[in-house]
Protein backbone atom coordinates (compact mmCIF):
# COMPACT_ATOMS: atom_id res chain seq x y z
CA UNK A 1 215.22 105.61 47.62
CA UNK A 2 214.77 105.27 51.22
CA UNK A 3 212.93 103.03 53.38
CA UNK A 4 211.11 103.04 57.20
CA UNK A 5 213.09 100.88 59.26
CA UNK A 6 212.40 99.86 62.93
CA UNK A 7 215.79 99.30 65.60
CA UNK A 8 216.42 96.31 67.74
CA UNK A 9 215.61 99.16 70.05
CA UNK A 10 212.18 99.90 68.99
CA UNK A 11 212.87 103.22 67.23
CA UNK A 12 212.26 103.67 63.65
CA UNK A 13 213.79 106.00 61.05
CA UNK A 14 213.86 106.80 57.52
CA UNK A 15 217.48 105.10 55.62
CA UNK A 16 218.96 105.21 52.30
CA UNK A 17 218.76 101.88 50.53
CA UNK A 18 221.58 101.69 49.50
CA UNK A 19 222.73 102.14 53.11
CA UNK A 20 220.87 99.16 54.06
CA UNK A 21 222.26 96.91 51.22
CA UNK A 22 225.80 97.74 51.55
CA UNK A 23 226.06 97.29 55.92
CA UNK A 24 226.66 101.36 56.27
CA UNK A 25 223.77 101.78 58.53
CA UNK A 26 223.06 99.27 60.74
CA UNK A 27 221.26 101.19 63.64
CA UNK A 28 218.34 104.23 64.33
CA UNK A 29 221.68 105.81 65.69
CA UNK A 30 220.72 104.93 69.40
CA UNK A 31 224.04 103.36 69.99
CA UNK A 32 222.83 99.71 70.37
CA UNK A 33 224.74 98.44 67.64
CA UNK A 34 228.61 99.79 66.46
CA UNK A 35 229.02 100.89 63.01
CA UNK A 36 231.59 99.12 60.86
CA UNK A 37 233.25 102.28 60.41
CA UNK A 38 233.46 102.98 64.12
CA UNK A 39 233.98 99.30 64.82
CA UNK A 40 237.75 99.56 62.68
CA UNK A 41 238.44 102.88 64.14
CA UNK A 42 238.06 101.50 67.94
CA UNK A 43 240.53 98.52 66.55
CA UNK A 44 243.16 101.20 65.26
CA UNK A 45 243.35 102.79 68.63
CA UNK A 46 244.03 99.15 70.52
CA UNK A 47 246.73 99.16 68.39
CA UNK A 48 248.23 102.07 69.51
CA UNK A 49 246.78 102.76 73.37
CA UNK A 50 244.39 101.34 75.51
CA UNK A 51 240.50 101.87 75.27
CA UNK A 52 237.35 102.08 77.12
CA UNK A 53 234.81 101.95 74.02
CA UNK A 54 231.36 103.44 74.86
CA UNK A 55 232.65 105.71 77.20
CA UNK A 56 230.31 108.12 79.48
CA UNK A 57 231.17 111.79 80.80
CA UNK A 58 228.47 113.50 82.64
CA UNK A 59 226.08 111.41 81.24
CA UNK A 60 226.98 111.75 77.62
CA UNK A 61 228.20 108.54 75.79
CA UNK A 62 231.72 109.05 73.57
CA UNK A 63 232.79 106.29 71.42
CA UNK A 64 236.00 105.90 72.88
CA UNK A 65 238.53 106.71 76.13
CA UNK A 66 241.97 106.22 75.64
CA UNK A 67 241.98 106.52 79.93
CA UNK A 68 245.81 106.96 79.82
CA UNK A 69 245.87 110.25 77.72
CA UNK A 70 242.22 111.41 78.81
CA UNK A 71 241.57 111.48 75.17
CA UNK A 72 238.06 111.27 73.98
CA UNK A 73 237.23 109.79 70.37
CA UNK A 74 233.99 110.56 68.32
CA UNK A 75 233.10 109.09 65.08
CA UNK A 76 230.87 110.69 63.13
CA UNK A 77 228.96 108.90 60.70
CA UNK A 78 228.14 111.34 58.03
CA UNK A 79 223.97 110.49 57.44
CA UNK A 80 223.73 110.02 61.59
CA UNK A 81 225.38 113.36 62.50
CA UNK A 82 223.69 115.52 60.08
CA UNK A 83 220.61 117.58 60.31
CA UNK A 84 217.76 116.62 61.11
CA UNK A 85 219.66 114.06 63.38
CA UNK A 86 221.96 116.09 64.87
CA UNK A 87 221.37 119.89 65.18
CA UNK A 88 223.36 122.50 65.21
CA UNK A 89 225.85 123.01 68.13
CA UNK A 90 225.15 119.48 69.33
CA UNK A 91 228.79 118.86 68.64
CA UNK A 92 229.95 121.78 70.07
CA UNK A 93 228.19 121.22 73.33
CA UNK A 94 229.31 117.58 73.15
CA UNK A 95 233.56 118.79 73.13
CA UNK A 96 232.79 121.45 75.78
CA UNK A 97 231.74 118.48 78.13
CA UNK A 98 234.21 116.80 77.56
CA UNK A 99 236.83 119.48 78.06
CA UNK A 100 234.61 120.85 81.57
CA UNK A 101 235.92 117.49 82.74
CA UNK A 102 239.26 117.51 81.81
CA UNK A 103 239.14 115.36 78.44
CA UNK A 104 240.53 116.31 74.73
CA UNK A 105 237.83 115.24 72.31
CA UNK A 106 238.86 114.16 68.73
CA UNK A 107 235.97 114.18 66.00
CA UNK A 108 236.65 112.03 62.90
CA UNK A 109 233.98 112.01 60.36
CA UNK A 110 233.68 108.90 58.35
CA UNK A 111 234.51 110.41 54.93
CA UNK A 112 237.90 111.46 56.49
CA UNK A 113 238.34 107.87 58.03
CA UNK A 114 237.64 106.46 53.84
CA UNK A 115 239.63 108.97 52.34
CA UNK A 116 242.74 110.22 54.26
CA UNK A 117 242.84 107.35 56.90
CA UNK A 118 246.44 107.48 56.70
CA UNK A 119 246.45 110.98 58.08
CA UNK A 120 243.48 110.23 60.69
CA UNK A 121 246.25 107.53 61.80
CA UNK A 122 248.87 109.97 62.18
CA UNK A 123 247.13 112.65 64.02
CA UNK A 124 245.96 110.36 66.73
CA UNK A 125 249.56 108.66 67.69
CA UNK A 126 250.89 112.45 67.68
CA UNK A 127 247.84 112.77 69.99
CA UNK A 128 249.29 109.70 71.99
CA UNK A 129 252.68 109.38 71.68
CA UNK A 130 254.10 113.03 70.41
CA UNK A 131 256.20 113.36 67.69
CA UNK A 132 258.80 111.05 67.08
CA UNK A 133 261.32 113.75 65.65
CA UNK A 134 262.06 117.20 67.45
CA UNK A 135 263.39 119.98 65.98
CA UNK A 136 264.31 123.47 67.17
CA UNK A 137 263.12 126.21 65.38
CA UNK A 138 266.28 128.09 65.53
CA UNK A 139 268.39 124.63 63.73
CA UNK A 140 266.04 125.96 60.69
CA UNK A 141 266.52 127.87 58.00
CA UNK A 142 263.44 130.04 56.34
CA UNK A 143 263.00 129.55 52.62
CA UNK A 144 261.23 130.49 49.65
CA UNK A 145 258.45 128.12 48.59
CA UNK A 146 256.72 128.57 45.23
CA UNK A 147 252.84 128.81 45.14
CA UNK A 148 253.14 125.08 43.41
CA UNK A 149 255.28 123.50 45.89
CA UNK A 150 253.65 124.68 48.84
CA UNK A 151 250.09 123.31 47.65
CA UNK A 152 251.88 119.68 47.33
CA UNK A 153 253.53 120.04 50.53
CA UNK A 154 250.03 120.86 52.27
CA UNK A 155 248.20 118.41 50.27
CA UNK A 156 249.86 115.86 51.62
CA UNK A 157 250.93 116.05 54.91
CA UNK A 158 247.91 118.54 56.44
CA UNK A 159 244.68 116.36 57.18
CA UNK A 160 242.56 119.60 55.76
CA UNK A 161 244.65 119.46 52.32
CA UNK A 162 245.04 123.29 50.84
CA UNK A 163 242.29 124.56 49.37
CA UNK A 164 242.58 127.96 49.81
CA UNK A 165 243.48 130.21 46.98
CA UNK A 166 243.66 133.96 48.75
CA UNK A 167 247.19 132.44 50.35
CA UNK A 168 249.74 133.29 48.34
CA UNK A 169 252.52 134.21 50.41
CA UNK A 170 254.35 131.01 51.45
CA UNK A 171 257.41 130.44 53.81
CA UNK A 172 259.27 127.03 54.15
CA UNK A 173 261.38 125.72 57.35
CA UNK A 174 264.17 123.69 56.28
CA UNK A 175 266.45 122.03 58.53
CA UNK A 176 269.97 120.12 57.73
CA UNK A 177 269.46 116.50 56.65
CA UNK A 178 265.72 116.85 56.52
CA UNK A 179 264.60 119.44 53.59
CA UNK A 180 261.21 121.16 54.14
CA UNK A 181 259.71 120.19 57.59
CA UNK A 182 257.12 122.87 57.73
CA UNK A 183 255.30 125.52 55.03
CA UNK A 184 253.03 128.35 56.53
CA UNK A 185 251.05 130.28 53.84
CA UNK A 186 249.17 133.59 54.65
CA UNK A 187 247.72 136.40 52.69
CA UNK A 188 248.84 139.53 52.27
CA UNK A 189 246.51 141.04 55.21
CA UNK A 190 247.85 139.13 58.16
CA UNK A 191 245.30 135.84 57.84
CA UNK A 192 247.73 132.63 58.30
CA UNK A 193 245.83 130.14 56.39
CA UNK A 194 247.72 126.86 56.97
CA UNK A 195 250.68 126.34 58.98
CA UNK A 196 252.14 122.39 58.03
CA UNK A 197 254.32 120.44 59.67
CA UNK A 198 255.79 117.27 58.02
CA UNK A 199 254.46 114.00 59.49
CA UNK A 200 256.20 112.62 62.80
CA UNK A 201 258.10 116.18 63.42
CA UNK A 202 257.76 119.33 65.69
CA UNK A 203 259.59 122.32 64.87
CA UNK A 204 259.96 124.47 68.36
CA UNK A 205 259.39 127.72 67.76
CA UNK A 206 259.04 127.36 63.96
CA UNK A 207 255.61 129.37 63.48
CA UNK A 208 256.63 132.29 65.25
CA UNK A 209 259.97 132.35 62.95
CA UNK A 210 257.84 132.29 59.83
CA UNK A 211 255.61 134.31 61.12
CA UNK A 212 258.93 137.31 61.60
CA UNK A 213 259.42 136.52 58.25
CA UNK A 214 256.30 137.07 56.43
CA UNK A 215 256.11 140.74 59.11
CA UNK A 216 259.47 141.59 57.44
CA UNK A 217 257.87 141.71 53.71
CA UNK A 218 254.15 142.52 55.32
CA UNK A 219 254.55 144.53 58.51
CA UNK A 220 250.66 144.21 59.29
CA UNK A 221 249.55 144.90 62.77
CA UNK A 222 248.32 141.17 63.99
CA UNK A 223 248.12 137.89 62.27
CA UNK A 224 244.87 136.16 62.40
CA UNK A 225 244.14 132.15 61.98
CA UNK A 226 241.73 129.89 62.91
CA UNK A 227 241.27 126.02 64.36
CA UNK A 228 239.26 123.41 63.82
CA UNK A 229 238.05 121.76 66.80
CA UNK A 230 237.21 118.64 65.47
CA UNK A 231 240.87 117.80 65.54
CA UNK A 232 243.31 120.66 67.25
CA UNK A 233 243.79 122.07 70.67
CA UNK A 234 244.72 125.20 69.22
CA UNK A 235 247.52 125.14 72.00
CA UNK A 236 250.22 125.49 68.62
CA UNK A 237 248.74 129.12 68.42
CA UNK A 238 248.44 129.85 71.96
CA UNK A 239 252.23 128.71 72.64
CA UNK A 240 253.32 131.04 69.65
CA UNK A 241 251.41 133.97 71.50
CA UNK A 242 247.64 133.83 69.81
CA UNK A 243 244.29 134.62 71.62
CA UNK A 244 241.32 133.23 71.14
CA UNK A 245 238.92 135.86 70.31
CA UNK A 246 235.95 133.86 69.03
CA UNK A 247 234.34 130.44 68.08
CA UNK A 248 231.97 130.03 65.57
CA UNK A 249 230.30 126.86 63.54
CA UNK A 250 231.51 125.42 59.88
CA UNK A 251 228.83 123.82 58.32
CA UNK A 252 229.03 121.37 55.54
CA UNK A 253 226.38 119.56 53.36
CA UNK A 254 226.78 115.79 53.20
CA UNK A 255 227.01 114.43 49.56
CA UNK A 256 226.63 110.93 48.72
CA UNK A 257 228.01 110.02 52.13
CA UNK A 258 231.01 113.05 51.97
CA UNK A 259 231.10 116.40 53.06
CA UNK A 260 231.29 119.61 50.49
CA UNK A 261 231.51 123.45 51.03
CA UNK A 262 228.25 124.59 51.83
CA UNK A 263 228.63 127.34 48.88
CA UNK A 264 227.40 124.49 46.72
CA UNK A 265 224.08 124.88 48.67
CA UNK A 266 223.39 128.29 49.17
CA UNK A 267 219.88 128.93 49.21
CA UNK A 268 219.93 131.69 46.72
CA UNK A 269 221.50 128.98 44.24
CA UNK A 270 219.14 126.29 44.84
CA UNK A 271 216.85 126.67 42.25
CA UNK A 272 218.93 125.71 40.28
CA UNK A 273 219.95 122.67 42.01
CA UNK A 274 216.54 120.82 42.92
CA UNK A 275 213.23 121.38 41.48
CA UNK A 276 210.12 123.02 43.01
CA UNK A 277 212.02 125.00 45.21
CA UNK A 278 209.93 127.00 48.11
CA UNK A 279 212.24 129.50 49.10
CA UNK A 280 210.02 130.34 52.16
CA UNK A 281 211.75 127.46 53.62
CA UNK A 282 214.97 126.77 55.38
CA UNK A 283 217.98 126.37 53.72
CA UNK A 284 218.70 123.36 55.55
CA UNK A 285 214.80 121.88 55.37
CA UNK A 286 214.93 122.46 51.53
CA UNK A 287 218.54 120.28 50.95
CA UNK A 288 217.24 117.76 53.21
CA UNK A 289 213.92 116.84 51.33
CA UNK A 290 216.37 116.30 48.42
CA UNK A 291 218.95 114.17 50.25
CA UNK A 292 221.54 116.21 51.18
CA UNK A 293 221.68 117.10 54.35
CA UNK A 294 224.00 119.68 56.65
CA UNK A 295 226.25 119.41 59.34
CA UNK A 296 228.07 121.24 61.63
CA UNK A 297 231.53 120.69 63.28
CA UNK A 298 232.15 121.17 67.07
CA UNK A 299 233.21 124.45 66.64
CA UNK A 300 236.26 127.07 65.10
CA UNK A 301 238.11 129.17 66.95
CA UNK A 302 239.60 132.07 65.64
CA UNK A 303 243.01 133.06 67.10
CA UNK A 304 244.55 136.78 67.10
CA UNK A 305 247.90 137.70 67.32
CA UNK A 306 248.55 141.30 68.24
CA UNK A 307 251.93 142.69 67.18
């Protein structure tokens, strides 16, 4: 159920009632009033930096400076930065201000913050502080990693967990004293689909070593990844040799206040989903008369390496 709610600021908008009831949303989204989500992310980062909340760049407002690193934070509430809210490439064009004026932006959406805060946590201080434990790619060893062991190992140390069953190929970094530090798993035409490095570490040079492994079994002609912008630089992949070669948009639906694949909500499958479809309309319009709306990221970048 929803109801018609009017802002301290005057503006009125359409919420979830539950919403209401349980403090989620507490504003039309016009910034007048801090989420409580937002509200415990902003206290994290006093903990570990300083911070300039509410932070404007060329006229757009960012949720948080941390002025020493020239680190912009976002976070994304998942009702208040989906469609019709927030359209697509408003993200996008939101981090390429930011980086026009010299800042890093970091995007965490609230279901991230709930779920895998402990991760969220980790990223930033690597963002901040680097990694507290160095290690030089050629101190490792490459290993075999089974199919099993490489899905825990990604599961819980990468922030994007492994869900991707066309990698099957997997190579481990192990260094003395340490075990596994990193796993890299591709497929078996030259797509790297995660590249994991244990929490608090850097291995120097350690993705181009796996990557000379997996050419010595697969000797394909470039490797090909991509990066989320939400939370990477991509600068791993440039400082291993990559190009960027495109960018594109991953869009999400929001479900009961998380994100899902959008597969779930493919138009052609929607009939089957909701009732009274009119497949004349939008994808998006459809799922958002039903309560489930989409959202896009601010933006993936595919990287190319030519060998």
């Amino acid at each position: 159920a929803f109801a018609t709610c009017q802002c301290d600021c005057g503006g009125t908008v359409d919420v979830r009632v539950p919403d209401l009831n349980n403090g989620k949303t507490v504003t039309c989204g016009c910034g007048a009033t801090v989420s409580t989500g937002e509200a415990d992310l902003v206290e994290f980062l006093r903990s570990v930096t300083a911070v300039d909340p509410q932070f404007k760049v060329n006229g757009w407002s960012y949720d948080a400076l941390l002025p020493e690193h020239k680190i912009l934070v976002e976070f994304n509430g998942t009702y208040w930065h989906s469609y019709p809210r927030k359209r697509r490439g408003a993200h996008l064009v939101k981090r390429r201000n930011a980086e026009d004026h010299g800042y890093r932006m970091i995007t965490i959406w609230e279901d991230e913050w709930k779920k895998q805060r402990p991760r969220m946590e980790d990223l930033i201080r690597r963002a901040v502080s680097g990694p507290e434990t160095k290690i030089a790619g050629r101190n490792t060893a490459v290993v075999e990693v089974s199919a099993a062991d490489a899905k825990a190992f990604h599961e819980e140390h990468h922030v994007q967990g492994f869900l991707i069953s066309r990698a099957n190929l997997h190579y481990g970094l192990a260094a003395r004293g340490a075990g596994l530090v990193a796993v890299a798993s591709f497929d078996a035409t030259g797509v790297l689909h995660r590249y994991t490095v244990a929490p608090g570490m850097t291995v120097h040079g350690g993705l181009s070593k796996v990557i000379a492994a997996y050419r010595r079994d697969f000797p394909v002609e470039r490797v090909v990844t991509y990066c989320d912008r939400d939370l990477f630089t991509g600068q791993l992949y440039k400082a291993a040799g990559f190009e960027r070669t495109d960018t594109s948009l991953t869009m999400s639906y929001v479900e009961r206040g998380r994100r899902v694949r959008r597969e779930r909500y493919m138009k052609h499958k929607l009939p089957h989903v909701f009732d009274g479809v009119d497949l004349s309309r939008k994808e998006v319009d459809i799922c958002a008369e039903h309560g489930v709306f989409a959202c896009w990221n601010s933006g993936t970048e595919k990287y190319e390496l030519a060998l």
